[in-house]
N, C-alpha and C. Protein backbone atom coordinates (compact mmCIF):
# COMPACT_ATOMS: atom_id res chain seq x y z
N UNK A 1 131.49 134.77 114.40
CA UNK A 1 131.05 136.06 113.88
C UNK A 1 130.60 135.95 112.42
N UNK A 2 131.50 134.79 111.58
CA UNK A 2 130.88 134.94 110.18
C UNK A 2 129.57 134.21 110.28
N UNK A 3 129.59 133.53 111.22
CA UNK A 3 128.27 132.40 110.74
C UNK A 3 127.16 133.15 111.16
N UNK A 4 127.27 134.43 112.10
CA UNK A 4 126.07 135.17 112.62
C UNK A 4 125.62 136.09 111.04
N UNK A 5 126.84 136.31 110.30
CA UNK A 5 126.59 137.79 109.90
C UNK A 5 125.78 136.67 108.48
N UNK A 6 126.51 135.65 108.03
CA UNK A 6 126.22 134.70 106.62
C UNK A 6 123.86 134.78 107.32
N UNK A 7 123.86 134.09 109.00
CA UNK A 7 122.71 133.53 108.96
C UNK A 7 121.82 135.12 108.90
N UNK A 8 122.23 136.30 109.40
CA UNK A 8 121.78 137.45 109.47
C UNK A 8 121.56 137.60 107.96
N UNK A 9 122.01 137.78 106.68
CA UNK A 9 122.06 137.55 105.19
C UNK A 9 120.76 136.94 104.66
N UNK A 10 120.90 134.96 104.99
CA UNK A 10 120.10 134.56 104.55
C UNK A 10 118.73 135.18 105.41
N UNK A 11 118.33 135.34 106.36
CA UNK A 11 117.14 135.43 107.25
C UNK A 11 116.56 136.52 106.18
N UNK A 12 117.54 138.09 105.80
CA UNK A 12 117.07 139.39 105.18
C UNK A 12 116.48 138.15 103.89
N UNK A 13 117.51 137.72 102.88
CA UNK A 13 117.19 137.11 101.79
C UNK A 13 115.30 136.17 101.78
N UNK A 14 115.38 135.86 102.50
CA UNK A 14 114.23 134.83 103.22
C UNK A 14 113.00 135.83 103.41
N UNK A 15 112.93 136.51 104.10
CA UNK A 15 112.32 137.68 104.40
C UNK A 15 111.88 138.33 103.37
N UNK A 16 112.36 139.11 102.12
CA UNK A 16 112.33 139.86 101.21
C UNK A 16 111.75 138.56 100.38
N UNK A 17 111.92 137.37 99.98
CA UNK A 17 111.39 136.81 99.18
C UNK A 17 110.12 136.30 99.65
N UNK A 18 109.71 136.45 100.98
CA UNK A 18 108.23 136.39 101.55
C UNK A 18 107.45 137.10 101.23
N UNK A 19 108.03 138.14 101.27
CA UNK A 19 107.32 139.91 100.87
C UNK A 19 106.80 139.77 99.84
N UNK A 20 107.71 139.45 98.97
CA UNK A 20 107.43 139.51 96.97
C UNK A 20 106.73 138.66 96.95
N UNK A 21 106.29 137.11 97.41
CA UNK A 21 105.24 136.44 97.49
C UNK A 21 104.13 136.98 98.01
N UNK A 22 104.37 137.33 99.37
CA UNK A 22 102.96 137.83 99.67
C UNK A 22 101.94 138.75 99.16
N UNK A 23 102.81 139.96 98.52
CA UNK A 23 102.41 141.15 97.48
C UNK A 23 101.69 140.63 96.31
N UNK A 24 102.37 139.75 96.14
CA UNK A 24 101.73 138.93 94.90
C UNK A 24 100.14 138.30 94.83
N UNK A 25 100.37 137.43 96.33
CA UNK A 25 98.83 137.00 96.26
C UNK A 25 97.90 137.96 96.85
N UNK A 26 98.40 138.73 97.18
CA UNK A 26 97.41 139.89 97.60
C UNK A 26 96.71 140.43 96.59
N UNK A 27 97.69 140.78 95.38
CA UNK A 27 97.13 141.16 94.45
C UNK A 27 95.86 140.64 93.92
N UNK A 28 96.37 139.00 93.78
CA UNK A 28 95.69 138.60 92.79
C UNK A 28 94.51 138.21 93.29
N UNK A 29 94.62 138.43 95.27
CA UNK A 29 93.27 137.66 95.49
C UNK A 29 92.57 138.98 95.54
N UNK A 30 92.68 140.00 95.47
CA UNK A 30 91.72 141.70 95.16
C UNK A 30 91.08 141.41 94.16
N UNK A 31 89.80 141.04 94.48
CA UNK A 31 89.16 141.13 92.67
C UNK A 31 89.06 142.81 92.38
N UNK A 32 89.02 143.80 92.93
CA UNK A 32 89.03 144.92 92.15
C UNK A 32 90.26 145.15 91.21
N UNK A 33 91.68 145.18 91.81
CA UNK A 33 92.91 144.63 91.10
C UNK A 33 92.83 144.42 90.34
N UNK A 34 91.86 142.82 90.07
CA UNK A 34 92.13 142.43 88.96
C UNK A 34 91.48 142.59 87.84
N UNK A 35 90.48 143.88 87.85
CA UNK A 35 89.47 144.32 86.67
C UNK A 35 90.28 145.40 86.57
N UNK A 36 91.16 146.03 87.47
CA UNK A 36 91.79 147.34 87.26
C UNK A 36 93.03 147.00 86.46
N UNK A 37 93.54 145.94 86.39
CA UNK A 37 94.07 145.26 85.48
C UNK A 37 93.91 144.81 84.44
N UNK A 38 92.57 144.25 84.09
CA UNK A 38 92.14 144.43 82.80
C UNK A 38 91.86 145.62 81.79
N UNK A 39 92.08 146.90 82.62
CA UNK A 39 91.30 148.14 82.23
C UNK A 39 92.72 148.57 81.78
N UNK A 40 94.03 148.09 82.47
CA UNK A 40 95.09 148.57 81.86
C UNK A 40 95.38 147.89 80.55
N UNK A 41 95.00 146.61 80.60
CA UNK A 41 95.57 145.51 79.83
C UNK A 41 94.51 146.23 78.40
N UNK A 42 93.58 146.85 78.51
CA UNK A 42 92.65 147.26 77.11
C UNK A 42 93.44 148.55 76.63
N UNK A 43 93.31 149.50 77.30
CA UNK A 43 93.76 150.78 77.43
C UNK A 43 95.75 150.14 76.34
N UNK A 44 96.12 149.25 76.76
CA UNK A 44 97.34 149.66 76.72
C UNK A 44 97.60 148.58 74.89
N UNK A 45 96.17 148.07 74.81
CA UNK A 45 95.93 147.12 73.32
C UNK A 45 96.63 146.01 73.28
N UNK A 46 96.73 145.14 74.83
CA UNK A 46 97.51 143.77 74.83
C UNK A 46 96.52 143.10 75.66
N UNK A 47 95.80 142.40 73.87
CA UNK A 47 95.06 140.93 74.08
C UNK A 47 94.97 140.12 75.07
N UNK A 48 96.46 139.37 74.62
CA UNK A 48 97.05 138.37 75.64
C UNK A 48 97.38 138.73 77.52
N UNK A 49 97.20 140.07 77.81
CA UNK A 49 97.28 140.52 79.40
C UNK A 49 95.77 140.26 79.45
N UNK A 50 94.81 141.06 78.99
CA UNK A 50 93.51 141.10 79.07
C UNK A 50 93.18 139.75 79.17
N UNK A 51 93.48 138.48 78.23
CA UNK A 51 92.90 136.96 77.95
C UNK A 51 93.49 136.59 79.95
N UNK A 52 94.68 136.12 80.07
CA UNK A 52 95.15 136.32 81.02
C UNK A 52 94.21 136.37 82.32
N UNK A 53 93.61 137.32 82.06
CA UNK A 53 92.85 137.50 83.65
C UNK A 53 91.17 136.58 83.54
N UNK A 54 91.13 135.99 82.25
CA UNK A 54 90.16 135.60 82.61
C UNK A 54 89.89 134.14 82.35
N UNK A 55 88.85 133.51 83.33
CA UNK A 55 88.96 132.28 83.62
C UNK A 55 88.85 131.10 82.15
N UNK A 56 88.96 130.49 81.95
CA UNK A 56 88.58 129.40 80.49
C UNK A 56 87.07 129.32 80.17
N UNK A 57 86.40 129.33 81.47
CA UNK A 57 85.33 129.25 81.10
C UNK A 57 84.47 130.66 81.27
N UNK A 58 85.13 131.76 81.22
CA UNK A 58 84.49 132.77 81.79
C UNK A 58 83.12 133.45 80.80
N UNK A 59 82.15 134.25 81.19
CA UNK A 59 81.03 134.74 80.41
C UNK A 59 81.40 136.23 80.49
N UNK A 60 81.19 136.45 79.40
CA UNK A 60 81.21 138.09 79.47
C UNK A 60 79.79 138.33 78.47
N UNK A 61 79.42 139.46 79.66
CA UNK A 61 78.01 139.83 78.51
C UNK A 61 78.32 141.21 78.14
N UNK A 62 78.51 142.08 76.99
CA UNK A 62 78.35 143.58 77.02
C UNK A 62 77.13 144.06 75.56
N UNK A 63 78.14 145.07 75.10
CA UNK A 63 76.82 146.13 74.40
C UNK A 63 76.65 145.21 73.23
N UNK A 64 77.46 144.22 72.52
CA UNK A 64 77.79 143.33 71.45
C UNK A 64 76.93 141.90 71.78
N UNK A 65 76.89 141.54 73.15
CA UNK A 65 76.10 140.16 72.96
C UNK A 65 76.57 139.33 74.28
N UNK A 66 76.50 138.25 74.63
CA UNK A 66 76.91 137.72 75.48
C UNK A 66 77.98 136.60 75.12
N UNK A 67 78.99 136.57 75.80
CA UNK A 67 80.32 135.78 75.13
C UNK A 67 80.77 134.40 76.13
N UNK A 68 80.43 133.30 76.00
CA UNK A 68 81.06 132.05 77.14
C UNK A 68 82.54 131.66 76.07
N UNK A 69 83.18 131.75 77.54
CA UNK A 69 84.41 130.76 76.75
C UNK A 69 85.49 132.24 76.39
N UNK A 70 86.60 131.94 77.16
CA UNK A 70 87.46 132.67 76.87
C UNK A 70 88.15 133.09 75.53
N UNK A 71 87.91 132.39 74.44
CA UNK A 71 87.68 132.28 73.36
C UNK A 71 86.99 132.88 72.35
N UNK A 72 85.89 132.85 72.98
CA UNK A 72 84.71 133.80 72.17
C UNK A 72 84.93 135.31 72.90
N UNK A 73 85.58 135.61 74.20
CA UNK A 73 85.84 136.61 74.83
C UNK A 73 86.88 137.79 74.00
N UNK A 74 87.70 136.74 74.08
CA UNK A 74 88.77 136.97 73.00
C UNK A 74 88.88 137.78 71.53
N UNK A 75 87.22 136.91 70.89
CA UNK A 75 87.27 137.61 69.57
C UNK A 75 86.27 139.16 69.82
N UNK A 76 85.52 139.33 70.75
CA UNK A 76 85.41 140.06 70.69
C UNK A 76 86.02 141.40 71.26
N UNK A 77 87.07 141.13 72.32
CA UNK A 77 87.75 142.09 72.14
C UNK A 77 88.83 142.42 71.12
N UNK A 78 89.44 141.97 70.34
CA UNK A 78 89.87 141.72 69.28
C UNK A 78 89.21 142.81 68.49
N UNK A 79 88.04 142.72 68.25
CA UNK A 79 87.55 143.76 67.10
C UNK A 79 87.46 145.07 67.78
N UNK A 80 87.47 145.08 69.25
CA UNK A 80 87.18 146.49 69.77
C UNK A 80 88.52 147.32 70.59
N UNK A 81 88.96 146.78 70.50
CA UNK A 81 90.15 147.36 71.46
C UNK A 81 91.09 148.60 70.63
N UNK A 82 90.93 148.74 69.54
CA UNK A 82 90.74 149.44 68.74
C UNK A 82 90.20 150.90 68.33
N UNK A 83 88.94 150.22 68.88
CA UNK A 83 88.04 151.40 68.71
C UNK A 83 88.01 152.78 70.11
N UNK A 84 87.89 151.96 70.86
CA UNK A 84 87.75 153.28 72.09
C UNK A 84 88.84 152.57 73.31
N UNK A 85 88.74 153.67 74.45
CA UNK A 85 89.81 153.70 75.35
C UNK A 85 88.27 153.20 76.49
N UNK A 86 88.83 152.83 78.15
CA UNK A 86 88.46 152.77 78.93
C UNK A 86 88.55 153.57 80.75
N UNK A 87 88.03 154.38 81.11
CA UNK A 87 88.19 154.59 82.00
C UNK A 87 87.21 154.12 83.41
N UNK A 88 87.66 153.10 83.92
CA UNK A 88 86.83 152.77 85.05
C UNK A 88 87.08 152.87 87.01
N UNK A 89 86.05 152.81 87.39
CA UNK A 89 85.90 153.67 88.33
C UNK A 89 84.49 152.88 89.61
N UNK A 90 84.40 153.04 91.13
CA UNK A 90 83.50 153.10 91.76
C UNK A 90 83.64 151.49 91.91
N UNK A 91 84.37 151.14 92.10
CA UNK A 91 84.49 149.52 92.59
C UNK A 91 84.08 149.95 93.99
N UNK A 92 82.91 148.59 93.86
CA UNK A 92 82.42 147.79 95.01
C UNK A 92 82.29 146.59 95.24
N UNK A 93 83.02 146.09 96.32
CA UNK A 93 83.58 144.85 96.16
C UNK A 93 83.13 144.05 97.24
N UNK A 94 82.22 143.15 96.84
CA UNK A 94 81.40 142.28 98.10
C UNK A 94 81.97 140.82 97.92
N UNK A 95 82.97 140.06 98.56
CA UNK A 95 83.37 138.99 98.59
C UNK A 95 84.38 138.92 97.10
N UNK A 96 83.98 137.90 96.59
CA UNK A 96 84.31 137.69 95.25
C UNK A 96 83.57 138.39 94.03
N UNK A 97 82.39 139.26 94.67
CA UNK A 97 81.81 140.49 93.45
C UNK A 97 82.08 141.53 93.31
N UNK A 98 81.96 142.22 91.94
CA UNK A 98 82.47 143.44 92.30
C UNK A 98 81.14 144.30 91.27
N UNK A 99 81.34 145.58 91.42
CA UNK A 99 80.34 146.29 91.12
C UNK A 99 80.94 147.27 90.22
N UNK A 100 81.04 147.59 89.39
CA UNK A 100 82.47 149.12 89.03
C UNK A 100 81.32 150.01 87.54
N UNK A 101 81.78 150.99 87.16
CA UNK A 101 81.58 151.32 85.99
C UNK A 101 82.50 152.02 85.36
N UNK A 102 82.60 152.05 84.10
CA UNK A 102 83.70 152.36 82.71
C UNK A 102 82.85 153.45 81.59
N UNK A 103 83.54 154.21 81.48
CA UNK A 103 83.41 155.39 80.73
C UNK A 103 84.36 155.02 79.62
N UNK A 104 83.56 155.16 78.15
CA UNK A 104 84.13 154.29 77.24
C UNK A 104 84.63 155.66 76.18
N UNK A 105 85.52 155.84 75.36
CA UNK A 105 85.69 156.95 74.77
C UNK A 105 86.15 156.49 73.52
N UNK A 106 85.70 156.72 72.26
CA UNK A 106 86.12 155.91 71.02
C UNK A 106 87.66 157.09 70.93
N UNK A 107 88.44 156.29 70.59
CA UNK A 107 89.68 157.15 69.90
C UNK A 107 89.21 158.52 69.24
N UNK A 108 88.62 158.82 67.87
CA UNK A 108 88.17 159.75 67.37
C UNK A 108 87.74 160.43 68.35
N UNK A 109 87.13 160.62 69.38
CA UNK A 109 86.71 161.34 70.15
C UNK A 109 85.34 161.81 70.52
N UNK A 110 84.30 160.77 69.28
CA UNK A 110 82.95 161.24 68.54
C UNK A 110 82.24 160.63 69.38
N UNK A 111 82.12 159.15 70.22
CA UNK A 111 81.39 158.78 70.87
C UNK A 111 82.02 158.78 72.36
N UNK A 112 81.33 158.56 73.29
CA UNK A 112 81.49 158.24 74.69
C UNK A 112 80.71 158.18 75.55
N UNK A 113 80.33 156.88 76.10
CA UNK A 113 79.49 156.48 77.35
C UNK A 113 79.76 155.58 77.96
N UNK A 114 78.75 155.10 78.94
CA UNK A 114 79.14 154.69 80.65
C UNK A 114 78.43 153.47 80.63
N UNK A 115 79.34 152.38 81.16
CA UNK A 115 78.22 151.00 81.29
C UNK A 115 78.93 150.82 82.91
N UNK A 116 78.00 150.19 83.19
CA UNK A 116 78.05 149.50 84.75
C UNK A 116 78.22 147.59 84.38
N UNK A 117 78.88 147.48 85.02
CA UNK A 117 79.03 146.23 84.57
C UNK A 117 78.97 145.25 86.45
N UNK A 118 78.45 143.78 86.86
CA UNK A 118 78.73 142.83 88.07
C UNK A 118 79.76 141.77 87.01
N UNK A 119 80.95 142.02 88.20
CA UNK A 119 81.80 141.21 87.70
C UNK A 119 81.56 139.81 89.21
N UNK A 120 82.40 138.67 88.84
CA UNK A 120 82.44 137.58 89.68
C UNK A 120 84.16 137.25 89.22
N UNK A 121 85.10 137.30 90.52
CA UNK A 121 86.17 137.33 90.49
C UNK A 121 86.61 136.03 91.35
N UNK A 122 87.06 135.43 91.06
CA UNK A 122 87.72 133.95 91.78
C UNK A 122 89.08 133.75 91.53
N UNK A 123 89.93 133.69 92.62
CA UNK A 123 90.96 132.98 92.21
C UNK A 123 92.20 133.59 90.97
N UNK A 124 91.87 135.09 91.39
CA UNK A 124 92.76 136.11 90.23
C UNK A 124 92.21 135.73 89.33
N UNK A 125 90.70 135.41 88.73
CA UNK A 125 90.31 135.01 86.78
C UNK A 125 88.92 135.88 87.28
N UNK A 126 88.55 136.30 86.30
CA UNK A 126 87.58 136.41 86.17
C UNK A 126 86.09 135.65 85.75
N UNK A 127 85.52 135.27 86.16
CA UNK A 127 84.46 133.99 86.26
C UNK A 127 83.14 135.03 85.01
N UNK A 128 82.64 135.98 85.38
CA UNK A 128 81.72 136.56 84.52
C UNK A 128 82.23 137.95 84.99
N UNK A 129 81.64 138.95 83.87
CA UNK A 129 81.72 140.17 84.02
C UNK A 129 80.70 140.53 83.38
N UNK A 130 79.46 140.96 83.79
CA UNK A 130 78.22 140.94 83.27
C UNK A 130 77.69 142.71 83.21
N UNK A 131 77.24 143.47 81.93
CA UNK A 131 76.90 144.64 81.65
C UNK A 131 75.51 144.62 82.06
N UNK A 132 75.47 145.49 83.36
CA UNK A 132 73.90 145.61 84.03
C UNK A 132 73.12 146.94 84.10
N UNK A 133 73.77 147.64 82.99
CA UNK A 133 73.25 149.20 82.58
C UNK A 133 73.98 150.37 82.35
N UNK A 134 73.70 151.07 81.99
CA UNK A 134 74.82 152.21 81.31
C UNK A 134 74.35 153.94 82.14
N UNK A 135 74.97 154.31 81.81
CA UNK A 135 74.99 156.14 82.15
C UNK A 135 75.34 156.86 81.07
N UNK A 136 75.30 157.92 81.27
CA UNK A 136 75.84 158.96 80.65
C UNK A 136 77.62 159.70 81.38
N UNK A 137 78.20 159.38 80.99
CA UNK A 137 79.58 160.07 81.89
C UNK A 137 79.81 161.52 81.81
């Protein structure tokens, strides 16, 4: 009887730690996830979550210039994260691409607009996240 109830124990234990794995890579293989994650990681002014999601060699192009190298990614959010908040929205997600746009709102409250950005998501990093036109929000 004990050895049923001990193997009944480990099996739950076993089980539940499958779960928490599996949840996990689910996450990380969602490339929408993982821009919706970056959007927290800006919003919330932590660098190092934002650096995090993206690949070493990743490109980011936006309203500032085009950035290779997680590094150069880096400094430019650095100077902006600061300045305005992010709200993004309308993910479309074809394989490892995604499609989304962000409604940008400076703190002060004085500016605010809409860029569309094609991201390329691999492997939970972000590979490029490329600004392919803007709106009005």
């Amino acid at each position: 009887m004990k050895a049923s109830f001990r193997l009944t124990i480990l099996l739950l234990v076993l089980l539940g730690i499958s779960a928490c794995g599996s949840a996990e890579s689910q996450a990380s293989s969602d490339p929408a996830a993982v821009l919706e994650a970056l959007e927290t990681a800006w919003n919330a002014k932590d660098l190092d979550a934002a650096m995090s999601l993206f690949a070493e060699d990743a490109v980011e192009t936006n309203g500032q210039g085009t950035f290779a190298g997680r590094d150069k990614i880096r400094g430019v959010y650095e100077r902006f994260m600061d300045v305005f908040s992010m709200e993004c929205g309308n993910y479309e997600v074809d394989g490892s691409k995604v499609t989304y746009e962000c409604a940008l709102t400076s703190y002060d409250g004085r500016m605010k607009t809409g860029e569309r950005y094609e991201s390329v998501v691999e492997g939970g990093e972000i590979k490029s996240n490329l600004l392919v036109g803007t709106f009005t929000p």
